[in-house]
Protein backbone atom coordinates (compact mmCIF):
# COMPACT_ATOMS: atom_id res chain seq x y z
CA UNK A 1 0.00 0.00 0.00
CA UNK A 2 1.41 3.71 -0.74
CA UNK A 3 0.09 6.66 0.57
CA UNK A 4 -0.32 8.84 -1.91
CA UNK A 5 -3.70 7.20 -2.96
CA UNK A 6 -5.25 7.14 0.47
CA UNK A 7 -4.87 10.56 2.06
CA UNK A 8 -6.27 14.21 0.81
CA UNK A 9 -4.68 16.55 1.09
CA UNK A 10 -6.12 19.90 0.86
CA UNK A 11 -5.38 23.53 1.64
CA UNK A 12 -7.91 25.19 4.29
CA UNK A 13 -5.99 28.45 4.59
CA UNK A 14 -3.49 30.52 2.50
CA UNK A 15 -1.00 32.56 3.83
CA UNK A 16 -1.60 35.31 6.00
CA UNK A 17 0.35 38.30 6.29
CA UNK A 18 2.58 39.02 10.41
CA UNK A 19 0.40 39.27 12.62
CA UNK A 20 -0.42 39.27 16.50
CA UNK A 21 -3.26 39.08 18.52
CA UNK A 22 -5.35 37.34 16.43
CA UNK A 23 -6.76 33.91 16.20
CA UNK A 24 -7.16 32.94 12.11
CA UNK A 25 -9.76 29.69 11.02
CA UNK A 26 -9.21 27.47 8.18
CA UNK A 27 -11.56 26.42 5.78
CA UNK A 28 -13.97 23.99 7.81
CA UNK A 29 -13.58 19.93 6.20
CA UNK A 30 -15.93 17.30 6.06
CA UNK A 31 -14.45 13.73 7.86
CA UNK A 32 -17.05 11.77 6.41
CA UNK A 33 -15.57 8.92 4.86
CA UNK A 34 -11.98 9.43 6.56
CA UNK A 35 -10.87 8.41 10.00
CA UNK A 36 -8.60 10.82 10.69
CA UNK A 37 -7.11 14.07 9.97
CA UNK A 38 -4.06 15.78 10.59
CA UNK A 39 -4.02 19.81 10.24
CA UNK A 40 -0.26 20.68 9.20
CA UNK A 41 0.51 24.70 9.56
CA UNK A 42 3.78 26.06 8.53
CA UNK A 43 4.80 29.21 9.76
CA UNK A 44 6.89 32.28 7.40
CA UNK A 45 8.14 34.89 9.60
CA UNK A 46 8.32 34.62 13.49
CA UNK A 47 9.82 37.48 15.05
CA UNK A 48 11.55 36.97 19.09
CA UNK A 49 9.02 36.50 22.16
CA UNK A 50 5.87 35.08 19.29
CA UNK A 51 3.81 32.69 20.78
CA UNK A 52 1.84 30.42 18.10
CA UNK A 53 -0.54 28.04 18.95
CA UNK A 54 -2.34 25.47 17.39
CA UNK A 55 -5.51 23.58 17.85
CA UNK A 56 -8.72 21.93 16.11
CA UNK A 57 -12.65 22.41 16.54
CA UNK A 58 -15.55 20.65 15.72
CA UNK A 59 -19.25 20.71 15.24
CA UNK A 60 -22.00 18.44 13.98
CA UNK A 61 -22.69 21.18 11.47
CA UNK A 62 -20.80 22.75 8.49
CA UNK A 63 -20.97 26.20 10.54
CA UNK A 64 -18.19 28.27 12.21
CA UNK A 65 -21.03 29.41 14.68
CA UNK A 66 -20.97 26.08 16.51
CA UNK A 67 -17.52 24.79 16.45
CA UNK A 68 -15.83 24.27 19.84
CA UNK A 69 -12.45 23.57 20.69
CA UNK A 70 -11.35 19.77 21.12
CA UNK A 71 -9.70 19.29 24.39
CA UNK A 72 -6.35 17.51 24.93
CA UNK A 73 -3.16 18.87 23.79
CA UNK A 74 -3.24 22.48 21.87
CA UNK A 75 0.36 22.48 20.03
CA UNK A 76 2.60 25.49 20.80
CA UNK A 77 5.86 27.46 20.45
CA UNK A 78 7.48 30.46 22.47
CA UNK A 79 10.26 32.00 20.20
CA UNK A 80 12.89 32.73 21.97
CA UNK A 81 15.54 33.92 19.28
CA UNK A 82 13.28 34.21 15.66
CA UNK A 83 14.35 30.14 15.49
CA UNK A 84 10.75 29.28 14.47
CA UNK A 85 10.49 30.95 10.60
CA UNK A 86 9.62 28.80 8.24
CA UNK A 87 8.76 25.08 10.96
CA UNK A 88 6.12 22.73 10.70
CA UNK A 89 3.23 22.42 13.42
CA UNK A 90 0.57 19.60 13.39
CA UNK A 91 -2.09 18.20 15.14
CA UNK A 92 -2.89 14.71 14.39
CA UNK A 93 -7.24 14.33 15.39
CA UNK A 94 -8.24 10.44 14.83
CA UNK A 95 -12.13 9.35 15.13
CA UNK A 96 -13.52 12.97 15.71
CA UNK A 97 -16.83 12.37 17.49
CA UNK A 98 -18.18 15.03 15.13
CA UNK A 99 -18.54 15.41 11.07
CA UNK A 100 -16.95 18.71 10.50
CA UNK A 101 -13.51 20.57 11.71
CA UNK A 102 -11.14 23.39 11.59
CA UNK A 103 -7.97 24.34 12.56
CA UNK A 104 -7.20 27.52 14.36
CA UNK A 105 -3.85 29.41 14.83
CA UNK A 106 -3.59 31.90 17.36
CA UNK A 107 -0.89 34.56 17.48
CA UNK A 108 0.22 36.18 20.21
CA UNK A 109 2.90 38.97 22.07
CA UNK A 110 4.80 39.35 18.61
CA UNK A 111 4.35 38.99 14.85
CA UNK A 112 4.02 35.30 13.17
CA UNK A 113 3.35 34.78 9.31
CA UNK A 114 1.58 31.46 8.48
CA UNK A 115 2.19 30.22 5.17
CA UNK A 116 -0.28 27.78 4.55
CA UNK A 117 -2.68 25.22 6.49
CA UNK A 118 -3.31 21.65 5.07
CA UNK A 119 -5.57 18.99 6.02
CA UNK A 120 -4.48 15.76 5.25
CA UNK A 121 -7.44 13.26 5.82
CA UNK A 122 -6.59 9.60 6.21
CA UNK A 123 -8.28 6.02 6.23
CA UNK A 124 -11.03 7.27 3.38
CA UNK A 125 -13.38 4.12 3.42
CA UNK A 126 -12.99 4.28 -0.37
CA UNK A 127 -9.82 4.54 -2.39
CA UNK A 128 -7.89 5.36 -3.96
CA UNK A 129 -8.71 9.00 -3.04
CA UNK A 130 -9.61 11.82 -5.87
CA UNK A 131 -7.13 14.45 -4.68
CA UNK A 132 -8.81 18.18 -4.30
CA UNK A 133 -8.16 21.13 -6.65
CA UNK A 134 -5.10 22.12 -4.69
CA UNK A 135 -3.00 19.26 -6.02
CA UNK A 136 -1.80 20.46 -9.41
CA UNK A 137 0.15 17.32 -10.02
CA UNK A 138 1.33 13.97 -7.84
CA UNK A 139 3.23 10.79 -9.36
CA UNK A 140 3.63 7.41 -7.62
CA UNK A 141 7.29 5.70 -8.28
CA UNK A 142 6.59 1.99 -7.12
CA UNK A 143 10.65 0.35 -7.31
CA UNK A 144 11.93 3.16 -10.25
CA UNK A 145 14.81 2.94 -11.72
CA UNK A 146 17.64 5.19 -11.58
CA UNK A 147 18.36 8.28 -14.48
């Protein structure tokens, strides 16, 4: 089995400019069909002293008026020296008890740039999975050869 033709992978928010203060949503996703998801943010920019934060919400509804914060483990950083720019954060949710999530980022004390968001759902109950719009091209190499 290979991976590439049983996850999705999908971006639920584009970058967004430095910024502090704030707590920025991604697209809400539908887990119907999939067992899990994992939300993947990658950061640009972090100045010294940012404090980024990750987490997920859910709701039974495809609604951001509803959606309430999972508890368990949020994923964090404290910058200490502008190390951060440009690192990988993720939250891995399996079996949500509800249809529809988000990620949220939440930026605080000093400016962060996120570059993207992507969901990644996993264990479709069909496959091989019909990749969204965001994937302009993929290729499987299964034992290739060498140029």
């Amino acid at each position: 089995m290979n991976l590439s033709k049983n996850v999705h992978f999908e971006v639920v928010m584009n970058t967004q400019a430095a910024g502090t203060g704030d707590t920025l949503s991604s697209d809400i996703i539908d887990m119907a069909g999939y067992d899990g998801v994992i939300f993947l943010a990658v950061t640009g920019a972090v100045l010294a002293t940012a404090v980024g934060t990750l987490t997920v919400q859910q709701d039974h509804l495809n609604g951001a008026g509803g959606m309430a914060t999972l508890s368990g483990d949020a994923v964090t950083f404290t910058d200490v020296a502008a190390e951060n720019s440009s690192k990988i954060l993720f939250i891995d949710v399996y079996r949500p008890t509800k249809r529809y999530l988000r990620a949220q980022f939440q930026r605080q004390t000093a400016n962060i740039e996120v570059d993207k968001i992507i969901a990644i759902r996993y264990c479709g109950s069909s496959g091989p999975v019909t990749q969204s719009a965001d994937v302009v091209d993929s290729a499987l190499m299964i034992s290739p050869a060498e140029l």
